[in-house]
Protein backbone atom coordinates (compact mmCIF):
# COMPACT_ATOMS: atom_id res chain seq x y z
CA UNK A 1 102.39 74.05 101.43
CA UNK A 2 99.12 74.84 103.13
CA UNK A 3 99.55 74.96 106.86
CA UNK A 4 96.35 72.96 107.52
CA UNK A 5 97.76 70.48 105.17
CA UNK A 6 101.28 69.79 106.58
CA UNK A 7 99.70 69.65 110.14
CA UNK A 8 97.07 66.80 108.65
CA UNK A 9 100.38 65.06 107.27
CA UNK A 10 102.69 65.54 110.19
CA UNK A 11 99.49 64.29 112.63
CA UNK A 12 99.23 61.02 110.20
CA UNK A 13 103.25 60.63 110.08
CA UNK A 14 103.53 60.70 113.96
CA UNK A 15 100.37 58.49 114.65
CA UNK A 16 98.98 56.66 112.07
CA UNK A 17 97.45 57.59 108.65
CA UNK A 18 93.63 58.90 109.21
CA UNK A 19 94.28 60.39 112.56
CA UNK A 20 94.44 63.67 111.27
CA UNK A 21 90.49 63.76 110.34
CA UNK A 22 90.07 64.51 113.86
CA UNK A 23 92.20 67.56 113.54
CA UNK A 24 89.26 70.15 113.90
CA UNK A 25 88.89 72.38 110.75
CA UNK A 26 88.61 75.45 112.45
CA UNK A 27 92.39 75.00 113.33
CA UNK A 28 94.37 78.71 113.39
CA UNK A 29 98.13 79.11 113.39
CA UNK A 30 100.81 80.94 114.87
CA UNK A 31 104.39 81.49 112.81
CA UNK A 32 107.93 82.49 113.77
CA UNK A 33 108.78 86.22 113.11
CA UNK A 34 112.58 84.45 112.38
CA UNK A 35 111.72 81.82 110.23
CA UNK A 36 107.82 82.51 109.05
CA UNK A 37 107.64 78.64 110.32
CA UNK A 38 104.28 77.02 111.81
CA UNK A 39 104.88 77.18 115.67
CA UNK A 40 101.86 76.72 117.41
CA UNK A 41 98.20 74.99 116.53
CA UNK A 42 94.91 76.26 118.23
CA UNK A 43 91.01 75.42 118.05
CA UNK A 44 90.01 79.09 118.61
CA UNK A 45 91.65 79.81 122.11
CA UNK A 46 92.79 76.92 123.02
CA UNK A 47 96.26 75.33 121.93
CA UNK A 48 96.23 72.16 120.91
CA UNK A 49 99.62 71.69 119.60
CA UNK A 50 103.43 73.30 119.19
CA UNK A 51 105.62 72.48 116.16
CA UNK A 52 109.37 71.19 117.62
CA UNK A 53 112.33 71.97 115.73
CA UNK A 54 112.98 67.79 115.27
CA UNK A 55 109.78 68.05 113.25
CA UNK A 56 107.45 66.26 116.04
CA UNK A 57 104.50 67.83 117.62
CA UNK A 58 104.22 68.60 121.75
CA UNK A 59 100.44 68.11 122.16
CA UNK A 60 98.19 69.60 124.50
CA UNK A 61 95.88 66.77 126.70
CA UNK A 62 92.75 68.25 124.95
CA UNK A 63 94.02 67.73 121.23
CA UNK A 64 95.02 64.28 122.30
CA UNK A 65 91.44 63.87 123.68
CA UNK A 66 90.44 64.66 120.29
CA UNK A 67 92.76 62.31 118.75
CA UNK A 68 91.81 59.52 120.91
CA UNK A 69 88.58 59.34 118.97
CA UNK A 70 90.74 57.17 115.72
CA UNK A 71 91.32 54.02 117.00
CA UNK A 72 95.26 54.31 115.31
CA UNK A 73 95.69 57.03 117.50
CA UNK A 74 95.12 54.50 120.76
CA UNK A 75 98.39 52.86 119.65
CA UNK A 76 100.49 55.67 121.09
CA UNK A 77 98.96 55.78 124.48
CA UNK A 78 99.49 53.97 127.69
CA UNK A 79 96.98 53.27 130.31
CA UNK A 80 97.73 53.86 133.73
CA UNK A 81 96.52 52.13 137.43
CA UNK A 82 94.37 54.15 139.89
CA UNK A 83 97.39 54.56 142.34
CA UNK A 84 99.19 56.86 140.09
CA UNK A 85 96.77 59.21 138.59
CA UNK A 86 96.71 61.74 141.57
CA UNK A 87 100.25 61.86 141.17
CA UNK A 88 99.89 62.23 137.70
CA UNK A 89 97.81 64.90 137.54
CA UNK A 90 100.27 66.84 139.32
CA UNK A 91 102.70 66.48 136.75
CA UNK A 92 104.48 63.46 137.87
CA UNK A 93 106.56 60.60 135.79
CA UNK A 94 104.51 57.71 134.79
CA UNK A 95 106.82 54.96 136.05
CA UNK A 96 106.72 51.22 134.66
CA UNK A 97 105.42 49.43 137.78
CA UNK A 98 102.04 51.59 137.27
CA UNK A 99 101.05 50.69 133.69
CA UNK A 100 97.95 48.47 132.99
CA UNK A 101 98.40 48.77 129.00
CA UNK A 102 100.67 50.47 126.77
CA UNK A 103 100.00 50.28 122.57
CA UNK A 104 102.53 49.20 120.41
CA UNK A 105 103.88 52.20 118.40
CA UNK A 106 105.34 54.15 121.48
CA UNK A 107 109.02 54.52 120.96
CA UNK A 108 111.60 56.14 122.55
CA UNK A 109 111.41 59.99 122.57
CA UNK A 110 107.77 59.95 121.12
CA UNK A 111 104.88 61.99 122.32
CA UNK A 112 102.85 59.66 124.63
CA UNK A 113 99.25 60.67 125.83
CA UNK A 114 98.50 58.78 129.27
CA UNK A 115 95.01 57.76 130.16
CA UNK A 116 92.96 56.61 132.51
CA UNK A 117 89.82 54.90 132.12
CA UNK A 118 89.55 55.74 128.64
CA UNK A 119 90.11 59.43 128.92
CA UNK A 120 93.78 61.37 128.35
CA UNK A 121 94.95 62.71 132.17
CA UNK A 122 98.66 64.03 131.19
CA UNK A 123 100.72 63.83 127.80
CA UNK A 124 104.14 63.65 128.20
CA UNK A 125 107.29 61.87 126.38
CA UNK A 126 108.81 58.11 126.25
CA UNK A 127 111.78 57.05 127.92
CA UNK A 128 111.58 53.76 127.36
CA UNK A 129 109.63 51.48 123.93
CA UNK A 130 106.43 50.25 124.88
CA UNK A 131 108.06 46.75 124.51
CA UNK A 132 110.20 47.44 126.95
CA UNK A 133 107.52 49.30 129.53
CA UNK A 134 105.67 45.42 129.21
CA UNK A 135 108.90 44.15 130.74
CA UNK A 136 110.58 46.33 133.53
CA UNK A 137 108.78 46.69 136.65
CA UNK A 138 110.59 49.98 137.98
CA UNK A 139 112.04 53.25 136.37
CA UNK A 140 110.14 55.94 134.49
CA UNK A 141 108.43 54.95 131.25
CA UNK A 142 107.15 58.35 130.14
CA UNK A 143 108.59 61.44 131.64
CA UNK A 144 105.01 64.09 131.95
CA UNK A 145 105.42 67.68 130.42
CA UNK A 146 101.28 68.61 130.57
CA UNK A 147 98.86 67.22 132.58
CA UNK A 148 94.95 67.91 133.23
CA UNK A 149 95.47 69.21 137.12
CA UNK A 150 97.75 71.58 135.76
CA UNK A 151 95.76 73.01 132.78
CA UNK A 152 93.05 73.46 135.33
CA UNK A 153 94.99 75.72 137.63
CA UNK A 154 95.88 78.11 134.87
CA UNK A 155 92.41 78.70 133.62
């Protein structure tokens, strides 16, 4: 299969059929030496994605900016108060207490882009359903593996 195809597909099976039309066409690839599998995703130099082994995607903040644009794609974020972004943006846990919205398809162990005022601040993955982050008051809800302040250090 095409590798520009199965990303379209596995963006659409992860977070809703038509998000991948914001997948930008100039995407390049990266494979395993091992396996000749698709491991990473970029948009010239940047990286906007890695392929997991379970089949899921760890996306960058800036794809997930990109993303954001498909209204399906809003599903599988959370929204976040103004106390916790600096933290945030330093790579901390977005904890249950400090979520305004969440959408409805986040489920446990899924890829969760966090945002604040409409625009994605850290990415990061569930520990708890979205139903369940509407509910509790305290723990973490989305434990942060990327997050703006720390892209921005790097470059």
């Amino acid at each position: 299969m095409d590798s520009a195809l199965k990303i379209r597909h596995t963006v659409d099976a992860l977070f809703g059929s038509g998000v991948s039309r914001h997948v930008p066409k100039d995407a390049t690839f990266t494979y395993s030496k091992k396996t000749g599998r698709i491991q990473h995703v970029y948009s010239g130099e940047e990286l906007l994605c890695t392929l997991r082994i379970d089949g899921g995607l760890a996306i960058t903040p800036k794809f997930a900016q990109m993303l954001l644009k498909s209204k399906k794609f809003r599903e599988n974020c959370l929204e976040v108060d103004d106390d916790s972004k600096p933290f945030l943006e330093k790579g901390s846990s977005v904890f249950c207490g400090h979520i305004k919205w969440c959408g409805s398809n986040i489920l446990i162990g899924s890829e969760v882009p966090v945002l604040h005022e409409g625009r994605v601040i850290a990415v990061g993955r569930a520990i708890v359903s979205s139903k369940m982050m509407r509910s509790l008051r305290r723990g973490v809800a989305v434990k942060t593996r990327d997050s703006l302040k720390a892209v921005s250090e790097e470059g």
